[in-house]
Protein backbone atom coordinates (compact mmCIF):
# COMPACT_ATOMS: atom_id res chain seq x y z
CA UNK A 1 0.00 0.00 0.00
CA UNK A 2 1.03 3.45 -0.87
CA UNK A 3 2.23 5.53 1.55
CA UNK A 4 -0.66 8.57 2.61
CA UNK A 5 1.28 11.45 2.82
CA UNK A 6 4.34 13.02 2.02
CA UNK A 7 6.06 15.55 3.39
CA UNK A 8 8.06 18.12 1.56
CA UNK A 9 10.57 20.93 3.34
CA UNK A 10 10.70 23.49 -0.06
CA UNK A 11 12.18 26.53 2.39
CA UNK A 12 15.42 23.93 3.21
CA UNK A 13 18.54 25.76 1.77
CA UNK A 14 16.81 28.83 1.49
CA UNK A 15 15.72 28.58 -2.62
CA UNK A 16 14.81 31.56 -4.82
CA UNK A 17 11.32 31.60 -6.15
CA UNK A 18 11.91 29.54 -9.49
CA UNK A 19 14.33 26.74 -7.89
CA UNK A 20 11.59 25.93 -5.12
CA UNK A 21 8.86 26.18 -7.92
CA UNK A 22 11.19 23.66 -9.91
CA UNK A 23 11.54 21.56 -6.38
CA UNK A 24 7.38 21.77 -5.96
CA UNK A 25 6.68 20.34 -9.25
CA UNK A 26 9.58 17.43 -9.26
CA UNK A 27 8.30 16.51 -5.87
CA UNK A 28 4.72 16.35 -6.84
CA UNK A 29 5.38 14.35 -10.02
CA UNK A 30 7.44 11.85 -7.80
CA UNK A 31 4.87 11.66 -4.92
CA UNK A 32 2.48 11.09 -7.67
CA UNK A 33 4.58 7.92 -9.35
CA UNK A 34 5.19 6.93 -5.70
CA UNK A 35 1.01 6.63 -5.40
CA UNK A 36 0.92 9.10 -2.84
CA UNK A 37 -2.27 10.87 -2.76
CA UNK A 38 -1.62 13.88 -0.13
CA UNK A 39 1.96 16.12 -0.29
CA UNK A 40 2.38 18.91 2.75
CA UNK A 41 4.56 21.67 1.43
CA UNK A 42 6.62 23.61 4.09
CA UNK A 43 7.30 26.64 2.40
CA UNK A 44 7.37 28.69 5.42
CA UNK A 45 5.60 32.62 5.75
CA UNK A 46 7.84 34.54 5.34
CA UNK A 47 9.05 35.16 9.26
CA UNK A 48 12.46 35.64 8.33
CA UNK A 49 12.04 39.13 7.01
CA UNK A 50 11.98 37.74 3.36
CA UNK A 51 8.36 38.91 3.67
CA UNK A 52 6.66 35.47 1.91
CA UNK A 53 7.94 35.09 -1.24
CA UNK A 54 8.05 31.61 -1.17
CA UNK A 55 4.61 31.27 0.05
CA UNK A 56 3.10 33.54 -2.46
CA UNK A 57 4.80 32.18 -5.33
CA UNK A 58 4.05 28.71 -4.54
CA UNK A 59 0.50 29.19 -3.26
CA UNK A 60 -0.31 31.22 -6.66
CA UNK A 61 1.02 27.94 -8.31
CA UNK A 62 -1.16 25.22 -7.05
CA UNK A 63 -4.12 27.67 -7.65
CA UNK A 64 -3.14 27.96 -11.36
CA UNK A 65 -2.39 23.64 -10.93
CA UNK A 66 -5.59 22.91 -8.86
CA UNK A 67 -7.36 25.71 -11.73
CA UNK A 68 -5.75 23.65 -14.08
CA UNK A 69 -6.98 19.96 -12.65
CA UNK A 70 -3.20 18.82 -12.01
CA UNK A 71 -3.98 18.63 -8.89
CA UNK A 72 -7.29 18.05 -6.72
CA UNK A 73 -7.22 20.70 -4.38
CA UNK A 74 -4.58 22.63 -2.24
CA UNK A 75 -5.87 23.93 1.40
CA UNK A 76 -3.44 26.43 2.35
CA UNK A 77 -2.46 26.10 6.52
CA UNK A 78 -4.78 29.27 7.71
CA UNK A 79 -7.75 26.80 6.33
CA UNK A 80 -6.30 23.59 7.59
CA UNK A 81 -8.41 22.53 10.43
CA UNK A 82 -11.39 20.63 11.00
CA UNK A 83 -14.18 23.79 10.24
CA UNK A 84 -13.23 24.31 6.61
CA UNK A 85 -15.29 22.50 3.99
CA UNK A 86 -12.24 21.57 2.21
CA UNK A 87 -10.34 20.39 4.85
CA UNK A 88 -13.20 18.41 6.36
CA UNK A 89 -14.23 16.65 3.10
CA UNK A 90 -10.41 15.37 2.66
CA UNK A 91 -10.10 14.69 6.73
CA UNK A 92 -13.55 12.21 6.00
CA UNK A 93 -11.68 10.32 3.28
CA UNK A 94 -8.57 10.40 5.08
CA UNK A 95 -9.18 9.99 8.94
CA UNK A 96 -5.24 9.71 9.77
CA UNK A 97 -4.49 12.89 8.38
CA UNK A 98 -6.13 13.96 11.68
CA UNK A 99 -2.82 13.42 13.49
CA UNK A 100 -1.18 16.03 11.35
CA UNK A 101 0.41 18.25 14.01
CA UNK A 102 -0.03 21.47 12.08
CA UNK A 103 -3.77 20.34 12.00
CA UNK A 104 -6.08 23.32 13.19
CA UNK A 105 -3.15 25.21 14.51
CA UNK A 106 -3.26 28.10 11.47
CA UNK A 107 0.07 27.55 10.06
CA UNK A 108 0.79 29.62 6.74
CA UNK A 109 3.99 28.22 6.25
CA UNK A 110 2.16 25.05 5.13
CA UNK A 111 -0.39 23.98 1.87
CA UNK A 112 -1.73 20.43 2.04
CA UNK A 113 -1.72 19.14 -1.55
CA UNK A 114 -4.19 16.51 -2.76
CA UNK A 115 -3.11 14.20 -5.95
């Protein structure tokens, strides 16, 4: 059986914009070949002074994938807990996402991606 989830650090070595977008879409297409059906991004929010770029950039890309249908959804971490629609309907299918420690907790540095 596939493994669930899949976590991905994209802020790790401090990227530029277009390296971690490069990094975001190798790592989906692997967890995808890999049969995993739900990739957390750390791409942190932009606490270091940087002001977000990452987060921006990559956020505005899974809107254009998920826009796109190359991807089911993305919840972003301000909507990742139990009282968003999105996040509930995903939770249902996927009860053991429930121990996700960022779960509920209104972490922007995170987007849950569903394959």
């Amino acid at each position: 059986m596939a493994k669930l989830i899949k976590i991905v650090n994209l802020e790790d070595g401090l990227p530029g914009v277009e390296q971690a977008r490069s990094r975001l879409h190798g790592e989906l297409q692997s967890a995808r070949k890999a049969g995993v059906r739900v990739v957390k991004i750390i791409h942190g929010y932009g606490s270091s002074g940087v002001g977000g770029d990452l987060r921006i950039a990559l956020q505005a890309t899974l809107r254009q994938m998920a826009d796109r249908r190359e991807i089911l959804a993305c919840i972003f971490g301000e909507s990742w807990r139990t009282s968003d629609e999105s996040a509930w309907a995903l939770l249902k299918q996927a009860p053991e996402l429930k121990e996700d420690r960022d779960l509920g907790r209104g972490n922007r540095g995170i987007t849950i991606v569903v394959l």
